[in-house]
Protein backbone atom coordinates (compact mmCIF):
# COMPACT_ATOMS: atom_id res chain seq x y z
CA UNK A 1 0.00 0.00 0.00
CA UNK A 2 1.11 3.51 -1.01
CA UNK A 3 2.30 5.68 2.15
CA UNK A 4 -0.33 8.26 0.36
CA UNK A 5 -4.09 8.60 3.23
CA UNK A 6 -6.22 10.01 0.70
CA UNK A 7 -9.45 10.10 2.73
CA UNK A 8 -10.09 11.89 6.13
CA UNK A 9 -12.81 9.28 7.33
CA UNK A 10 -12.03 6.17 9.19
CA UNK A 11 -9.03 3.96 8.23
CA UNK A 12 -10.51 0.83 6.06
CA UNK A 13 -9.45 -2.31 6.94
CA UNK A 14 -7.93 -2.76 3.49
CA UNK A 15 -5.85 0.40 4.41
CA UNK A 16 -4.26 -0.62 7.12
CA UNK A 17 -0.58 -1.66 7.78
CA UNK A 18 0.45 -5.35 9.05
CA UNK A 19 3.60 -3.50 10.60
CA UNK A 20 1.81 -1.01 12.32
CA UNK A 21 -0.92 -3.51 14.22
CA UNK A 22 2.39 -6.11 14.75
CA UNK A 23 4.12 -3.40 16.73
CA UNK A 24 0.96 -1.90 18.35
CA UNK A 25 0.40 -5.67 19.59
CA UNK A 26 3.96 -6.73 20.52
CA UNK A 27 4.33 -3.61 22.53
CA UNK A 28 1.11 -3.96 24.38
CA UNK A 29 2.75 -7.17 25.52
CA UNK A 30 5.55 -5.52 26.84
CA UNK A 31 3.41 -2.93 28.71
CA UNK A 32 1.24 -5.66 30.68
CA UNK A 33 4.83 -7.35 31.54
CA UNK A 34 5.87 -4.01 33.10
CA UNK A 35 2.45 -2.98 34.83
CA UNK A 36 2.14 -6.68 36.56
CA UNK A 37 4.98 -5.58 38.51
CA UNK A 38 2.90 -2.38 39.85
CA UNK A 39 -0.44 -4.08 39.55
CA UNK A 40 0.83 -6.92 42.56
CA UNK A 41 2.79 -4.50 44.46
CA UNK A 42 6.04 -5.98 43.91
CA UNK A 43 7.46 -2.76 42.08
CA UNK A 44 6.73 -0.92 45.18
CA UNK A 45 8.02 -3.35 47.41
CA UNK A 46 11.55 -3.23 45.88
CA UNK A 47 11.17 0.57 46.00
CA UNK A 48 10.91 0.34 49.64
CA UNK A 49 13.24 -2.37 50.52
CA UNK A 50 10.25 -4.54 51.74
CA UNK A 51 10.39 -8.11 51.19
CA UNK A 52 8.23 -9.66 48.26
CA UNK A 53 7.33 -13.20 47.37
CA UNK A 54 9.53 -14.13 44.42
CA UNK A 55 8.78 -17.86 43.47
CA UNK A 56 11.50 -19.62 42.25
CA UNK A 57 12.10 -17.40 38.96
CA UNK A 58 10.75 -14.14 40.19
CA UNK A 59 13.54 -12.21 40.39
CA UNK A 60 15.54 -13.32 37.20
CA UNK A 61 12.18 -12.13 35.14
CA UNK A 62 11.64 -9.20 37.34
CA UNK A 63 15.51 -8.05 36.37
CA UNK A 64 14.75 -8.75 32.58
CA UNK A 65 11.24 -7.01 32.75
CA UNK A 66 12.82 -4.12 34.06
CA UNK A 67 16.09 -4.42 31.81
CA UNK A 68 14.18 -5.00 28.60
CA UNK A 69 10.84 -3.65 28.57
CA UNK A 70 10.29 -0.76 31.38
CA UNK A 71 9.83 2.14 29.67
CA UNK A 72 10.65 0.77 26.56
CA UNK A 73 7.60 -0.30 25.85
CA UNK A 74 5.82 2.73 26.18
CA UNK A 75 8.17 4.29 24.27
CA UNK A 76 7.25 1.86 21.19
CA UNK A 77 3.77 2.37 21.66
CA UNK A 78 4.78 6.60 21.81
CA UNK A 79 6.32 6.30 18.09
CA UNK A 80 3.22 4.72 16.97
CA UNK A 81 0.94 7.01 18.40
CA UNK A 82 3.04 9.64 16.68
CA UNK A 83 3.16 8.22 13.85
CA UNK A 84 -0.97 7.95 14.40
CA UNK A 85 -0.90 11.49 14.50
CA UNK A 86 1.03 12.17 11.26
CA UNK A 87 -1.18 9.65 9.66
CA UNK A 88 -4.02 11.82 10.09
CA UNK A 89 -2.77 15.05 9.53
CA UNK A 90 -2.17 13.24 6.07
CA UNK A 91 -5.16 12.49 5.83
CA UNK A 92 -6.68 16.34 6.78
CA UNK A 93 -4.09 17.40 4.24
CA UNK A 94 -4.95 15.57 1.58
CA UNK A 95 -8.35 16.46 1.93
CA UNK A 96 -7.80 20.24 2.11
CA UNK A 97 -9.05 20.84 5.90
CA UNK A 98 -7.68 21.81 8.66
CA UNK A 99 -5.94 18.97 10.97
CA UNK A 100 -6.67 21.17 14.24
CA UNK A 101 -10.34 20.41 14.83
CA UNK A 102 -9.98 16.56 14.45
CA UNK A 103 -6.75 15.90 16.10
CA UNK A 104 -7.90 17.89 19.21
CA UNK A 105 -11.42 15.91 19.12
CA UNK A 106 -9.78 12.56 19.07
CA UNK A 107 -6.89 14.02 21.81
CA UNK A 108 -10.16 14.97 24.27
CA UNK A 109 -11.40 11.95 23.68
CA UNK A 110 -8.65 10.19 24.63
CA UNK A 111 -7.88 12.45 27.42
CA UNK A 112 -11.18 11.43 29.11
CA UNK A 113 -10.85 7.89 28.52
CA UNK A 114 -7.64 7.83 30.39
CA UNK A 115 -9.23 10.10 33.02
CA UNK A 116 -11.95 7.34 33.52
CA UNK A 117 -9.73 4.69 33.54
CA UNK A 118 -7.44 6.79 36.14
CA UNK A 119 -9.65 7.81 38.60
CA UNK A 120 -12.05 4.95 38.58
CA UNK A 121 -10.08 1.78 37.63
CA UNK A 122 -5.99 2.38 37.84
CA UNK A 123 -4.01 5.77 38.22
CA UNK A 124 -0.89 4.36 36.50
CA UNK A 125 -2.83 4.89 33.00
CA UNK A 126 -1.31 6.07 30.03
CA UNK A 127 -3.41 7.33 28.12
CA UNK A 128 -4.33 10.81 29.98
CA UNK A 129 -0.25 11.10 29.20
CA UNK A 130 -0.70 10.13 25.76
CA UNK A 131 -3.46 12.70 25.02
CA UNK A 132 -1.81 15.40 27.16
CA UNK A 133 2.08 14.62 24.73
CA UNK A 134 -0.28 14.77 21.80
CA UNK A 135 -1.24 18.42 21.99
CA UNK A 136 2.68 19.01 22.87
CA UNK A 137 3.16 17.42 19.19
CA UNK A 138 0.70 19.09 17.30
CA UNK A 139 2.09 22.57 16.00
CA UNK A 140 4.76 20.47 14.50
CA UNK A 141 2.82 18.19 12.53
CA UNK A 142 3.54 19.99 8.95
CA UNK A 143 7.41 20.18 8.99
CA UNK A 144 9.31 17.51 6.84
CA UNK A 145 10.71 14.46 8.13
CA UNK A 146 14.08 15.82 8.36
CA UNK A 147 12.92 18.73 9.91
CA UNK A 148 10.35 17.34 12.88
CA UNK A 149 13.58 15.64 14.45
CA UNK A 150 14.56 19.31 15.20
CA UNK A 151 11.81 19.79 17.21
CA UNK A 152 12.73 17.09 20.11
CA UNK A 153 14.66 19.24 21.84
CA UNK A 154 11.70 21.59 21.90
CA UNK A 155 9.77 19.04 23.58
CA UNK A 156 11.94 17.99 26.19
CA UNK A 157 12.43 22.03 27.03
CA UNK A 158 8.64 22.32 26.96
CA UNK A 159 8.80 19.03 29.17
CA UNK A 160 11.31 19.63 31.95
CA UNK A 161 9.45 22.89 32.49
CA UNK A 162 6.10 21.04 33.34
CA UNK A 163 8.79 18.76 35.24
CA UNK A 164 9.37 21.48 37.67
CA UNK A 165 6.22 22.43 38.91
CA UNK A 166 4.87 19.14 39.07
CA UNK A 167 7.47 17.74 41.22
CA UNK A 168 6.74 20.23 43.42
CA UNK A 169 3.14 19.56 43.75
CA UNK A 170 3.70 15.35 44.50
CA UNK A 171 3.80 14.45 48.04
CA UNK A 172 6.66 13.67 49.71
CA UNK A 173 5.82 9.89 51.27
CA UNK A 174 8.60 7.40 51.93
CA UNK A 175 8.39 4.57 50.08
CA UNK A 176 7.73 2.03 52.67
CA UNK A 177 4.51 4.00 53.48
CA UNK A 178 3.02 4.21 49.80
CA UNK A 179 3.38 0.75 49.61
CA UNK A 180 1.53 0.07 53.36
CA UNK A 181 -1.18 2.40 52.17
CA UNK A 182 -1.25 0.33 48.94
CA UNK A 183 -1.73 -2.77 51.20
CA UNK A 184 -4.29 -1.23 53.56
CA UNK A 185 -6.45 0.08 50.36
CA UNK A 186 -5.91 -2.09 47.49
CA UNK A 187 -4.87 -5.28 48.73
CA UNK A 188 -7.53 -5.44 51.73
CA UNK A 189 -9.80 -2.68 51.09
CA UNK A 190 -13.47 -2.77 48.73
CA UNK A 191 -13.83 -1.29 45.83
CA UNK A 192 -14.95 2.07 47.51
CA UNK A 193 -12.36 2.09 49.62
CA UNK A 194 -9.71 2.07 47.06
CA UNK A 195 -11.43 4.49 44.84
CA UNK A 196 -11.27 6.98 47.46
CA UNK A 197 -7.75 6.25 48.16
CA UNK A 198 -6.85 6.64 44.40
CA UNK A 199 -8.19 9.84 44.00
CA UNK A 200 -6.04 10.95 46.40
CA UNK A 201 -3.17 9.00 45.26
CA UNK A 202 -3.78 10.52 42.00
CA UNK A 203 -4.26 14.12 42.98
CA UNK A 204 -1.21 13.86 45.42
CA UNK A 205 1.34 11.24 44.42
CA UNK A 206 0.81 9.35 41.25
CA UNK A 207 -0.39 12.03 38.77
CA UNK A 208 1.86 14.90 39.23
CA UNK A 209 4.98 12.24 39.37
CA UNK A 210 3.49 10.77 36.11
CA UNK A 211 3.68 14.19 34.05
CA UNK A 212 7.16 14.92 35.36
CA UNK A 213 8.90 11.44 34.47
CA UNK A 214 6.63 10.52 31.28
CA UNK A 215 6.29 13.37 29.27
CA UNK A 216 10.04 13.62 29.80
CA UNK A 217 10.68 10.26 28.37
CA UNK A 218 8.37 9.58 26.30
CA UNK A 219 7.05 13.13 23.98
CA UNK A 220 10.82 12.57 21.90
CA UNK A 221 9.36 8.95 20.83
CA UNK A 222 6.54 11.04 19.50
CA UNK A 223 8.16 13.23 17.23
CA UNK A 224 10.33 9.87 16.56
CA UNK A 225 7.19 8.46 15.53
CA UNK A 226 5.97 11.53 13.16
CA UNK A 227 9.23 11.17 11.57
CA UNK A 228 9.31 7.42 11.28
CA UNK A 229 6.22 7.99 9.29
CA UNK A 230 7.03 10.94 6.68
CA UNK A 231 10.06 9.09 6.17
CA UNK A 232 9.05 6.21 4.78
CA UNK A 233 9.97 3.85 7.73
CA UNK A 234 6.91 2.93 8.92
CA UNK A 235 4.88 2.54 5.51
CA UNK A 236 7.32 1.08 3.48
CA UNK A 237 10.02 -0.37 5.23
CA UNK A 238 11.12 -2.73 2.70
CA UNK A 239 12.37 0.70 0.74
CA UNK A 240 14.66 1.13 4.21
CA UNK A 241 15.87 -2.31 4.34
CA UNK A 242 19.52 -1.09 4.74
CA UNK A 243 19.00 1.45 7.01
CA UNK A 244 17.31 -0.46 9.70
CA UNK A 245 19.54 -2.85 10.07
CA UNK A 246 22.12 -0.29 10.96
CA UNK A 247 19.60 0.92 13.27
CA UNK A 248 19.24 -2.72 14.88
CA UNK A 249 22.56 -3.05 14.59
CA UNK A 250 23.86 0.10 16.51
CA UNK A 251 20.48 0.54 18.73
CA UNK A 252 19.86 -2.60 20.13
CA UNK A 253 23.26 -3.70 20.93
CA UNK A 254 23.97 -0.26 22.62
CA UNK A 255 20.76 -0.05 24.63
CA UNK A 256 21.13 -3.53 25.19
CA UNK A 257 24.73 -2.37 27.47
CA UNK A 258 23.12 0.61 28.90
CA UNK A 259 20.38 -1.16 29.87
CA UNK A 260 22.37 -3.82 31.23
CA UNK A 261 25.06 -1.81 33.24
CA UNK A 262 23.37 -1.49 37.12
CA UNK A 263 22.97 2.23 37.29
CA UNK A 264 24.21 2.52 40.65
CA UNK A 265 27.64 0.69 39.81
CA UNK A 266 27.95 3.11 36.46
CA UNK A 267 27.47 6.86 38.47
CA UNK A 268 29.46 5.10 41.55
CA UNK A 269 32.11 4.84 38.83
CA UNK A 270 31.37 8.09 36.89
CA UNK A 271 31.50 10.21 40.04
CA UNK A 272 35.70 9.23 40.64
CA UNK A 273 36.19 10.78 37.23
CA UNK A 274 38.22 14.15 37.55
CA UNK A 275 36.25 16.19 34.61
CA UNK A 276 33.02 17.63 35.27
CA UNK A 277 31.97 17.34 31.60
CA UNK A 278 32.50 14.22 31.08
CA UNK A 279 30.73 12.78 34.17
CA UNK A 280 27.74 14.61 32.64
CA UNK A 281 28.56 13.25 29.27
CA UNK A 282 28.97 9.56 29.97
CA UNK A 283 25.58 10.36 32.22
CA UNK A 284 23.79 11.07 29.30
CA UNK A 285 25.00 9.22 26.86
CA UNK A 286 23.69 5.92 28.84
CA UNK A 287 20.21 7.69 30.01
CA UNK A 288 19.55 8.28 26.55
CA UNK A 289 21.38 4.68 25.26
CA UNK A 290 18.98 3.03 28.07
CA UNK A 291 16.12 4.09 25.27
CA UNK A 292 17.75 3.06 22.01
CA UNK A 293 16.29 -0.35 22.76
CA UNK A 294 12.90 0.81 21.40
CA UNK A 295 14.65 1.43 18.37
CA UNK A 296 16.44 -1.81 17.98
CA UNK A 297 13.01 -3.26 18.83
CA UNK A 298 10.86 -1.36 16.36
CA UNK A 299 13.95 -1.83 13.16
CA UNK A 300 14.27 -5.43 14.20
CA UNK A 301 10.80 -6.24 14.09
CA UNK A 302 10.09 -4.09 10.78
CA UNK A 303 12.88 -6.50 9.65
CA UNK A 304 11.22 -10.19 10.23
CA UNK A 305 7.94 -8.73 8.44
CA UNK A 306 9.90 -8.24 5.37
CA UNK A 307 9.92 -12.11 4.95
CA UNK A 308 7.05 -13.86 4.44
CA UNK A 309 7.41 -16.85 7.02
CA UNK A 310 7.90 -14.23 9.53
CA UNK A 311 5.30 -12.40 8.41
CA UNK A 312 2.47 -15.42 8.81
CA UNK A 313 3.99 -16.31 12.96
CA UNK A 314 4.13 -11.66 13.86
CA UNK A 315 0.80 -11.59 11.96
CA UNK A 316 -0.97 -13.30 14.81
CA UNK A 317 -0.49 -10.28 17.10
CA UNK A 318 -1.74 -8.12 14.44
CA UNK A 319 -5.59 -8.85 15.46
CA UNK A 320 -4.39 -7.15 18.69
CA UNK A 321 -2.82 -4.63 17.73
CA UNK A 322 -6.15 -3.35 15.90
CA UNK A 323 -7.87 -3.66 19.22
CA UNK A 324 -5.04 -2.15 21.49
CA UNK A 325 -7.24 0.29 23.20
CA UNK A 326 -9.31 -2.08 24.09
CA UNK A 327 -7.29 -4.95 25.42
CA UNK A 328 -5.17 -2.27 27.18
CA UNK A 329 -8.37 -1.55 29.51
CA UNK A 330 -9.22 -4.63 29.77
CA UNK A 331 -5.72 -5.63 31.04
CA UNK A 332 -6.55 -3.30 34.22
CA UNK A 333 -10.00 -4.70 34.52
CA UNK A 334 -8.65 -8.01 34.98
CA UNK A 335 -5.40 -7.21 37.19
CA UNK A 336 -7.44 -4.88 39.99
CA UNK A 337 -9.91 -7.94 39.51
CA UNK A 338 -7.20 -10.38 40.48
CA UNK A 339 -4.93 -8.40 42.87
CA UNK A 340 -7.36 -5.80 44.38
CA UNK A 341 -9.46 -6.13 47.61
CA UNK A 342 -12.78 -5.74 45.94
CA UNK A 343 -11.84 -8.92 43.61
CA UNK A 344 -9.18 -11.85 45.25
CA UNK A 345 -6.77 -10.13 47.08
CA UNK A 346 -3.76 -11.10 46.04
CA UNK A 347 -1.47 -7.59 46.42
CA UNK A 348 1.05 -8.15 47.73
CA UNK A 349 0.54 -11.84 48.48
CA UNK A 350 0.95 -13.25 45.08
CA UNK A 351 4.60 -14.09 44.15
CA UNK A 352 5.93 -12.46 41.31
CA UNK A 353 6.58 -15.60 38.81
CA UNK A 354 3.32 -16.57 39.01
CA UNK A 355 2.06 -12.77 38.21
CA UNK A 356 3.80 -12.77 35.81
CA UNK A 357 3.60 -16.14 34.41
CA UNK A 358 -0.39 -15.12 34.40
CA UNK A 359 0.36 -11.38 32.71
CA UNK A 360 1.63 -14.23 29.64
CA UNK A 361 -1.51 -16.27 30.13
CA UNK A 362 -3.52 -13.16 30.00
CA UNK A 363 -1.76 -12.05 26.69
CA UNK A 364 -2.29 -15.64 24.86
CA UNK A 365 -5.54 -14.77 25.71
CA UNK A 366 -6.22 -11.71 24.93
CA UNK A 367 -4.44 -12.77 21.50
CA UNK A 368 -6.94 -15.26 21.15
CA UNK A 369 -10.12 -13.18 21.93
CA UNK A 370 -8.97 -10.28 19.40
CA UNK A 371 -9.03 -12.76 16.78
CA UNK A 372 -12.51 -14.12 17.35
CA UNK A 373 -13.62 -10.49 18.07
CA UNK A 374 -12.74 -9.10 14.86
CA UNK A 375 -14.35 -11.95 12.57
CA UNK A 376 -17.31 -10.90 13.71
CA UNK A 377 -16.51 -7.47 14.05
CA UNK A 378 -14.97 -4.59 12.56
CA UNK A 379 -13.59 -2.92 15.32
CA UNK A 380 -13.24 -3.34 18.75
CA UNK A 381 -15.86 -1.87 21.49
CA UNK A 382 -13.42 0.98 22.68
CA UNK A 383 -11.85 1.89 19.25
CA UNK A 384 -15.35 2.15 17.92
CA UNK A 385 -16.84 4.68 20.95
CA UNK A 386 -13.01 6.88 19.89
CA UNK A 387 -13.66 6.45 16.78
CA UNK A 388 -17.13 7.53 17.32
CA UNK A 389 -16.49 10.67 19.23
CA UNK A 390 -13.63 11.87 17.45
CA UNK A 391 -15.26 11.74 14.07
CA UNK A 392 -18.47 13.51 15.19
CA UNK A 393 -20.96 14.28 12.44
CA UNK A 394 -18.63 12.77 10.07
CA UNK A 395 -20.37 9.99 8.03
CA UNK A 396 -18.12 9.65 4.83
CA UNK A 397 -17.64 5.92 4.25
CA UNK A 398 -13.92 4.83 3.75
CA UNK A 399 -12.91 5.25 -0.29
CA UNK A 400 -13.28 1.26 -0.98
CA UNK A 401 -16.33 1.19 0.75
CA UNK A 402 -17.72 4.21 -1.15
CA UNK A 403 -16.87 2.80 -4.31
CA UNK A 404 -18.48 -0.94 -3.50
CA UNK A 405 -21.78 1.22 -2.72
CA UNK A 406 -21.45 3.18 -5.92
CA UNK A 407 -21.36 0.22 -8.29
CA UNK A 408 -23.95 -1.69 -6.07
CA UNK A 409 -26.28 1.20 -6.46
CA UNK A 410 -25.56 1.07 -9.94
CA UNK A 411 -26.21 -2.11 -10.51
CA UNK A 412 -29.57 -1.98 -8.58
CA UNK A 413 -30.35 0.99 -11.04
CA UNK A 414 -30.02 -1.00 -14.14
């Protein structure tokens, strides 16, 4: 399919890209892996130096969670939710309209979704962050691809300002008392109970730490993403064959090290250095290094769909990946369900390789149920209210669709 979006309606299924759904999919399994770890308590526990129930293979995966998907898998999801926005400023381009009105429909809409699913279901949400990034990323929709990379240091300016404030505003608990309050009101507490104590959480602790750390990290991969997409790399990748594997190449083996080195050990060792400069240099190279991984993950997997066995074995997440918003929420439903008070109680009690061996169960299933969804339907529940809300009074029918009515009508006519 051409990189060309040549209507501003909804995306067809015949329109969309494999790659795009694979990566959507894959990196919705890496986000579940990281949130178990916050979802049983056991993130918090480690935070605080409290003991947590391991299992026998607990801590090995909690180290590789943490090594090769935290943050990084937010990160992929953040380049193709830029790229999301690209696509439909495309779209409003090609049409000849304005992409403000739609893009900051579909952003409210998203905004209160995650707002819903924050205050009433799990504060850790993402997608009150995602909405929030995507108004950061709007004004800079029209430059070139070249161009648009320019405008990540603008971002993490614009970022580190909110930063400042926002620290300010979190409450300063210890550690070992967030995660007793998280036992007292999630683990053992009803459903009331630990709504009340979320909105507080929220107000006071979670939400103003969230903007400071995420938009930080992740409103780059945005404008990564918007580039990703005017360039070529995300709609036809087989036209970038070279390049990304010196992307794998370089990326993944480099953020594979940073990643790897213990961050204590490297500023323990940084800090003996004589030079100012280049403590702050090495500093920064491996903060930044620590996020090349997403790119390694995103070229290596563009990679495998460029051959066709590979193509048939990623092609089973793809299902998913058209349903993301979806599963996503339905991840939380099921986690509070399991871990919660109001459900079987199992913060802080259940032992982390068994969370987490569950989080994979979860996935196979959710796999599974995207599949069977979308053969009977088009689109999945949430996508469809987004869709919905964000379109309005919009009733064009996608261009293939348009054209099937045309020639039925015409054909009824004769």
């Amino acid at each position: 399919m051409s990189a060309e979006v040549v209507s501003q309606g909804p995306v067809a299924r015949g329109e969309r890209l494999l790659q795009l759904d694979v990566l959507r999919g894959l990196a919705l399994f890496g986000v579940l892996l990281v949130n178990i770890g916050y979802f049983c308590g056991s993130d918090l526990a480690r935070e605080a130096g409290v003991a947590y129930p391991l299992g026998d293979f607990g801590g090995l995966a909690g180290d590789l969670v943490r090594v090769l998907l935290e943050n990084k898998a937010a990160a992929l999801l953040s380049i193709l939710f830029g790229a999301g926005l690209a696509i439909q400023a495309d779209r409003a381009s090609d049409k000849g309209q304005s992409r403000w009105p739609f893009a900051l429909r579909r952003s409210g809409v998203l905004a209160l979704l995650g707002s819903v699913h924050t205050f009433l279901l799990w504060n850790v949400d993402i997608l009150l962050d995602y909405a929030l990034i995507s108004l950061m990323v709007l004004p800079f929709l029209r430059l070139s691809a070249g161009r648009v990379l320019w405008a990540i240091p603008v971002v993490l300016i614009v970022s580190a300002v909110i930063a400042g404030p926002m620290e300010a505003l979190a409450t300063d608990l210890p550690p070992a008392q967030t995660y007793a309050l998280g036992l007292q009101h999630y683990g053992q507490g009803g459903w009331l109970d630990a709504l009340q104590y979320r909105w507080w959480e929220t107000l006071h602790v979670i939400g103003p730490m969230r903007i400071a750390n995420r938009f930080v990290i992740l409103a780059p991969f945005f404008i990564v993403g918007v580039a990703a997409w005017k360039g070529g790399w995300l709609s036809a990748p087989d036209a970038h064959r070279r390049r990304l594997r010196q992307v794998f190449v370089l990326c993944f083996s480099f953020g594979l090290v940073a990643n790897a080195v213990p961050q204590e050990a490297l500023h323990a060792w940084v800090n003996q250095l004589a030079l100012q400069p280049l403590r702050v240099l090495i500093k920064a190279t491996f903060f930044f290094a620590r996020f090349a991984l997403t790119l390694g993950y995103a070229a290596g997997i563009l990679l495998l769909l460029q051959r066709s066995r590979w193509r048939v074995w990623l092609g089973v997440f793809a299902p998913l990946g058209r349903m993301a918003l979806t599963q996503y929420l339905l991840q939380s439903l099921v986690c509070t369900w399991i871990f919660y008070g109001f459900g079987l109680g199992q913060y802080g009690r259940m032992p982390l390789d068994l969370a987490l061996a569950l989080g994979v169960l979860l996935f196979a299933m959710q796999v599974i149920s995207s599949r069977w969804w979308l053969a009977r339907f088009s689109i999945g529940p949430v996508e469809w209210l987004w869709r919905r809300l964000s379109y309005g009074g919009i009733r064009q029918r996608p261009p293939a669709l348009a054209a099937a009515g045309a020639e039925a009508e015409q054909a009824r006519s004769r």
